[in-house]
Protein backbone atom coordinates (compact mmCIF):
# COMPACT_ATOMS: atom_id res chain seq x y z
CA UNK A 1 33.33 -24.56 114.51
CA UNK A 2 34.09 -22.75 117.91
CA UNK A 3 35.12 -19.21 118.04
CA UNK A 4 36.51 -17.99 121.41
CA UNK A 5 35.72 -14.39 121.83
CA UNK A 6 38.11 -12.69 124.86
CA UNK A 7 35.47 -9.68 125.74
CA UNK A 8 33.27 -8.71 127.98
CA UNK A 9 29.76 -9.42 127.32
CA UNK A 10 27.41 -6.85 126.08
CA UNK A 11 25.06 -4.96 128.47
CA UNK A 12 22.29 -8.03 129.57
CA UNK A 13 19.52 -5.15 129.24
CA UNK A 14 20.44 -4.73 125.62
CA UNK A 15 19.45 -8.21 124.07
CA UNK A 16 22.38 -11.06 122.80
CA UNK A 17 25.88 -9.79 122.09
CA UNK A 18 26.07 -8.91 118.33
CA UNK A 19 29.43 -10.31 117.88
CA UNK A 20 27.76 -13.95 119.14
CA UNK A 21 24.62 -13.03 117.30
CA UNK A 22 26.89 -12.66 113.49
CA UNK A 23 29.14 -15.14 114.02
CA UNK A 24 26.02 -17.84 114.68
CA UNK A 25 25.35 -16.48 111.03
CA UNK A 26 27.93 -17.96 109.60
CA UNK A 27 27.39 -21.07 111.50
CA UNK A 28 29.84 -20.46 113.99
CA UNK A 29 29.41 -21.29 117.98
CA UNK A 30 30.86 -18.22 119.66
CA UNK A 31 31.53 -18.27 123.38
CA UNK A 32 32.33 -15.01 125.61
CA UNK A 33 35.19 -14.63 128.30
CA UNK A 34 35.68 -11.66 130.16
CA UNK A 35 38.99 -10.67 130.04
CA UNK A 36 39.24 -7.13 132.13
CA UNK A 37 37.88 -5.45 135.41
CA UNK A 38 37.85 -1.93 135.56
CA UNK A 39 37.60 0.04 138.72
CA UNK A 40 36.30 3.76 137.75
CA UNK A 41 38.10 7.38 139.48
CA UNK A 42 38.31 10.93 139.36
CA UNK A 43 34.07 10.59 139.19
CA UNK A 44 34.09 14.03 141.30
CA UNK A 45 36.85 15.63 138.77
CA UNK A 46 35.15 14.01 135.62
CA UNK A 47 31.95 16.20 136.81
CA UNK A 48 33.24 19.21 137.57
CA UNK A 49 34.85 19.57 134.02
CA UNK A 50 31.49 18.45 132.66
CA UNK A 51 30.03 21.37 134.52
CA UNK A 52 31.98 23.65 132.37
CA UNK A 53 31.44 23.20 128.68
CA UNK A 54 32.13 26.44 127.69
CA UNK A 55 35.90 25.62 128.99
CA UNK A 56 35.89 23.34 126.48
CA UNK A 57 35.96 23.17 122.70
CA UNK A 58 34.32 19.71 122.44
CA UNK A 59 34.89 15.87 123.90
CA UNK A 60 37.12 12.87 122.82
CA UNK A 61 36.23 8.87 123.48
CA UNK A 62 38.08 6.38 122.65
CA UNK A 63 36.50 3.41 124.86
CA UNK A 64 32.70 2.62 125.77
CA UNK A 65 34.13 2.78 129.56
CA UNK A 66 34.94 6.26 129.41
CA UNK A 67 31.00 6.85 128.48
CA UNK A 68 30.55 4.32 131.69
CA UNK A 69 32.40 6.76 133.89
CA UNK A 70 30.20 9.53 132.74
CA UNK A 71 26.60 7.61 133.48
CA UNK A 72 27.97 6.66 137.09
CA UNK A 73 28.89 10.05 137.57
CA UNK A 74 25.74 11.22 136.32
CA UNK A 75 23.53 8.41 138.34
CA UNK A 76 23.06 11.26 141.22
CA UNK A 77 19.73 13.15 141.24
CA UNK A 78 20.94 16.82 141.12
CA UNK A 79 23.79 15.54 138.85
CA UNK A 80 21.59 14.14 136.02
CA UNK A 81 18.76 16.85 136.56
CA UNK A 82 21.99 19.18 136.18
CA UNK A 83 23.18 17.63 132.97
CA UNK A 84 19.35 16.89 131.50
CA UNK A 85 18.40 20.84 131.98
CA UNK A 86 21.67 22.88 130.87
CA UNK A 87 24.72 20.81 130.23
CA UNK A 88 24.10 18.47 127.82
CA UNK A 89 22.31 21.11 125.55
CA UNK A 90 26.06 23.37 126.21
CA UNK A 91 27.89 19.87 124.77
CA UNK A 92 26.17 19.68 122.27
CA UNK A 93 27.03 22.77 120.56
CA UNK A 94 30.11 21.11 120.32
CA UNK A 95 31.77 17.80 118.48
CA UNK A 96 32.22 14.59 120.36
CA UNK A 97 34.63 12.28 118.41
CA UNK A 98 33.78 8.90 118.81
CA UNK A 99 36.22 5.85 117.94
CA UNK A 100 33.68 3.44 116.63
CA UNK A 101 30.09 2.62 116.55
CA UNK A 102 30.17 0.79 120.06
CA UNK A 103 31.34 4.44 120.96
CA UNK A 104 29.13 6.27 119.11
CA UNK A 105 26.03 4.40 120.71
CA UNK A 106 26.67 4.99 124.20
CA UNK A 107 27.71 8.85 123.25
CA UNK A 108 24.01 8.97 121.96
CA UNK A 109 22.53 7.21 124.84
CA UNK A 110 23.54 10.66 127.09
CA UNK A 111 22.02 12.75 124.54
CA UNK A 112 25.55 14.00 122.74
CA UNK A 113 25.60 13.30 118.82
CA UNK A 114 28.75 11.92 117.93
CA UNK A 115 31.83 12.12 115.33
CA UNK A 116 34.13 10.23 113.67
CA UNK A 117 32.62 7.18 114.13
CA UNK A 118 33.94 5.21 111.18
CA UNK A 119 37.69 5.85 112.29
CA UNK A 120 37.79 2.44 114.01
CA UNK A 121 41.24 3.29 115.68
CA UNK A 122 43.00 6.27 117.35
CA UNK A 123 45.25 7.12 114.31
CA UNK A 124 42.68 7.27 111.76
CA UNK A 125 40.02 9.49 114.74
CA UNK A 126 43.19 11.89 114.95
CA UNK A 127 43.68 12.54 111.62
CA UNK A 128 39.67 13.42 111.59
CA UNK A 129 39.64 15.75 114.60
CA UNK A 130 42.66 17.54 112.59
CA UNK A 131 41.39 17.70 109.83
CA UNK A 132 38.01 19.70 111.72
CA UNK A 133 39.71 21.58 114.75
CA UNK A 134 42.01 24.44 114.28
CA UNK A 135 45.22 24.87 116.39
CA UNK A 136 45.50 26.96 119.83
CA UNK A 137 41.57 26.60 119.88
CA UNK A 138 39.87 25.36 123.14
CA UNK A 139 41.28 22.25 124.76
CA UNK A 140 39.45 19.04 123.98
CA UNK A 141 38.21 16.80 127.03
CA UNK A 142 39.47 13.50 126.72
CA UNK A 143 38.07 11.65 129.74
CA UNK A 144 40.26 7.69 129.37
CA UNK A 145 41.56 5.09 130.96
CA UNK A 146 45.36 4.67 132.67
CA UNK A 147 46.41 2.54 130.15
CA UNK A 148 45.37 4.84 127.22
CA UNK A 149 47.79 4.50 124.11
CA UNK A 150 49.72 8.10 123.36
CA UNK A 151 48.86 7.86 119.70
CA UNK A 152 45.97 10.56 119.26
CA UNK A 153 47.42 12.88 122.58
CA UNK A 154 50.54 12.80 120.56
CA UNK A 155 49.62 13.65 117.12
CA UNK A 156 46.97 16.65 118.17
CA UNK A 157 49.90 17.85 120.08
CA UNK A 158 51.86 17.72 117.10
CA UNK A 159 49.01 19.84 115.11
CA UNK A 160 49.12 22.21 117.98
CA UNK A 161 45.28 20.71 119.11
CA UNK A 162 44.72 20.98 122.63
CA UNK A 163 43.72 18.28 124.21
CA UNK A 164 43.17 18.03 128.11
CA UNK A 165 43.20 14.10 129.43
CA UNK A 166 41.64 13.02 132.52
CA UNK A 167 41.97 9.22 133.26
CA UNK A 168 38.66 7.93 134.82
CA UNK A 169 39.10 4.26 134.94
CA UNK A 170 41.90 1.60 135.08
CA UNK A 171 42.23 -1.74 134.20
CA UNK A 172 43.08 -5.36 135.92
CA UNK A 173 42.78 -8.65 134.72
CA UNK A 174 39.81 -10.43 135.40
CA UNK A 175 38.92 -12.28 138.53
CA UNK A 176 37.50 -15.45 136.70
CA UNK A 177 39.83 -15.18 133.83
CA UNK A 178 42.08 -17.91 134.74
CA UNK A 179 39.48 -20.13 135.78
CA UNK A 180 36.93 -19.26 132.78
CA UNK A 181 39.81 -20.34 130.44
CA UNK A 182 40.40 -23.70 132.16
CA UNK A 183 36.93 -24.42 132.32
CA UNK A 184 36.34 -23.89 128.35
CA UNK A 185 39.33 -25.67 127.09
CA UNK A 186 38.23 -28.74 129.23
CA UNK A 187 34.62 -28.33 128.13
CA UNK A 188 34.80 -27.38 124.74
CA UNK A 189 38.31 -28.47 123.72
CA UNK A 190 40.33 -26.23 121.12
CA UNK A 191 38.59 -23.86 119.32
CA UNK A 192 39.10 -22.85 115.74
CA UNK A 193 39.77 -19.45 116.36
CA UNK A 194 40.56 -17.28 119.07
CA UNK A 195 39.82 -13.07 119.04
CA UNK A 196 41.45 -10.52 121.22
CA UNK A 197 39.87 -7.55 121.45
CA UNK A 198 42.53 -5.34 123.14
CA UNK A 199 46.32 -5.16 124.17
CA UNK A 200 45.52 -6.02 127.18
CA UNK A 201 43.79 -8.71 126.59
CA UNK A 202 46.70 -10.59 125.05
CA UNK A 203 48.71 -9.53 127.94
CA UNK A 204 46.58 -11.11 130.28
CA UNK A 205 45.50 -13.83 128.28
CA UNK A 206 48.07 -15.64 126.03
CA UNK A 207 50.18 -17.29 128.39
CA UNK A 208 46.98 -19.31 129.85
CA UNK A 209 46.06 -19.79 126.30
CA UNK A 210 49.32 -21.69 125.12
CA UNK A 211 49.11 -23.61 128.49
CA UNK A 212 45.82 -24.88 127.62
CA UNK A 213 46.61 -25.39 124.03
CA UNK A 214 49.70 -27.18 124.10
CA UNK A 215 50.94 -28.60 120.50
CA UNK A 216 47.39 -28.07 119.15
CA UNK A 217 47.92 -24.06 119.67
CA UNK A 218 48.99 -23.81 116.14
CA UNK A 219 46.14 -25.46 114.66
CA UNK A 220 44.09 -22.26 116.14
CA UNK A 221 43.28 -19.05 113.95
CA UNK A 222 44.06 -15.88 115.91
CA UNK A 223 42.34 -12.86 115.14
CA UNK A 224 42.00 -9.29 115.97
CA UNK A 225 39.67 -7.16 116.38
CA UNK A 226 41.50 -3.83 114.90
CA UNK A 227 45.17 -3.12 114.11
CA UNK A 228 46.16 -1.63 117.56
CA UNK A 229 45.42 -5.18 118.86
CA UNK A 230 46.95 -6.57 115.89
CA UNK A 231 50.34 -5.10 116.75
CA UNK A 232 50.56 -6.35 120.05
CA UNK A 233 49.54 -9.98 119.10
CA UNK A 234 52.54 -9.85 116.52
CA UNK A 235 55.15 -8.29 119.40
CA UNK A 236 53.88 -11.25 121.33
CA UNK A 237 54.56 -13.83 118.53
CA UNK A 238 51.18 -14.74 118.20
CA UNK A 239 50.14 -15.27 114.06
CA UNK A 240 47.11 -12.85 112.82
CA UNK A 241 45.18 -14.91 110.74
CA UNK A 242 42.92 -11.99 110.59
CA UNK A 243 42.25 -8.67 111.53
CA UNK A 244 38.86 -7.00 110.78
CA UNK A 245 38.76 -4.37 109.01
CA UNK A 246 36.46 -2.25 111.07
CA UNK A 247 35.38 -3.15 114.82
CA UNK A 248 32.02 -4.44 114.12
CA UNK A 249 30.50 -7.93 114.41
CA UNK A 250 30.40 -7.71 110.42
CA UNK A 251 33.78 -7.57 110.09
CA UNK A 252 35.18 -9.33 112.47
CA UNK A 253 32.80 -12.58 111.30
CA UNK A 254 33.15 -12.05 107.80
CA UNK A 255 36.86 -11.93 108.24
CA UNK A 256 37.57 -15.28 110.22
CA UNK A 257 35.09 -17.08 107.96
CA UNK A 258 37.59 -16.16 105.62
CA UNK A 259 40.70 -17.41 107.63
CA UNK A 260 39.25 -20.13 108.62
CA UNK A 261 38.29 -21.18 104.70
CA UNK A 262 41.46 -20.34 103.14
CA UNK A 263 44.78 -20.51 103.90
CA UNK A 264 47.60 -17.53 104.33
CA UNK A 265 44.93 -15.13 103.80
């Protein structure tokens, strides 16, 4: 059975993308689309608050690209001899909440130790910083993109958590989307299931989808990666057949196997 995953591939350096890697597990024939571009900004501001850590009571990520804007604004020689000698050991007297493990990884990979990594979503990471941070403390940084959701800003607010956001990348649609989706429905016909792994992704994607699909459309499983996703699919009248119950490969496979197996589950 085909899955279509609507992601970005992982990092080539890294080895096979683990969410094409588990689903072959199960017997599955995963293929990747890329779904978003992202153009990265504020590189100079994003350093300069990084230069001060002892402004700052600890760091917030909610998306690998955030960590992306970080090791580009790193990349320079001074920059990453700077961070390597003092900063990074002045961060990490301090928490860095991490969404997920994806997260969590590429927090490690610039020498932080992160938090919160089994949240999975924005809600469930807020509740964990509050239940760890105490109000009118130091200001949190939150380096994110322009289309960030106001879920976690709003609810430290509400606990009187300060939290200072800087957006450092936004996001586009794809320059091959269009053309990637043509050429797999015409290759490989309709798949079983289809995953979005973001808001925007469903926003950028459906439309083409139900072109290509036609009738057969509702012969196709949709799944989600995490509820946030989830939500929009729904708003867009799209069906969850499933939604895994963490954002890992695990649970994403483990739960279409399931849709795709029995029915209404």
């Amino acid at each position: 059975m085909k899955v279509l995953l609507l992601k970005d591939p992982k990092d080539k350096d890294s080895g096979p993308d683990p969410y094409i890697k588990e689903l072959g597990l199960y017997g599955f024939e995963a293929t990747l689309i890329p779904v978003l571009s992202f153009e990265f900004i504020s590189l100079e501001s994003l350093f300069e608050k990084l230069s001060h850590p002892e402004c700052y009571g600890g760091l917030v990520f909610t998306s690998p690209r955030a960590l992306e804007a970080i090791k580009i604004c790193l990349k320079g020689c001074s920059k990453n001899e700077a961070w390597s000698k003092s900063l990074k050991q002045g961060w990490n007297t301090k928490p860095a909440y991490v969404v997920g493990k994806a997260t969590a990884s590429l927090v490690e990979e610039i020498g932080l130790s992160p938090q919160g990594e089994k949240s999975g979503n924005a809600e469930k990471l807020a509740e964990y910083i509050c239940s760890r941070e105490k109000p009118n403390s130091s200001a949190l940084l939150f380096p994110c993109g322009a289309l960030k959701r106001e879920v976690l800003p709003t609810v430290l607010r509400e606990k009187g958590i300060p939290l200072e956001s800087l957006t450092v990348y936004q996001t586009a649609q794809h320059t091959d989307l269009q053309e990637s989706l043509s050429s797999y429905f015409s290759q490989q016909g309709i798949p079983a299931s289809v995953v979005f792994f973001s808001p925007s992704g469903v926003k950028f994607c459906l439309q083409h989808i139900q072109k290509l699909s036609g009738d057969f459309i509702n012969n196709i499983k949709f799944a989600a990666i995490g509820p946030t996703t989830a939500e929009a699919m729904e708003a867009a009248g799209i069906p969850v057949s499933c939604t895994a119950e963490s954002p890992t490969p695990e649970d994403l496979a483990a739960g279409i196997q399931k849709a795709l197996h029995l029915r209404n589950c």
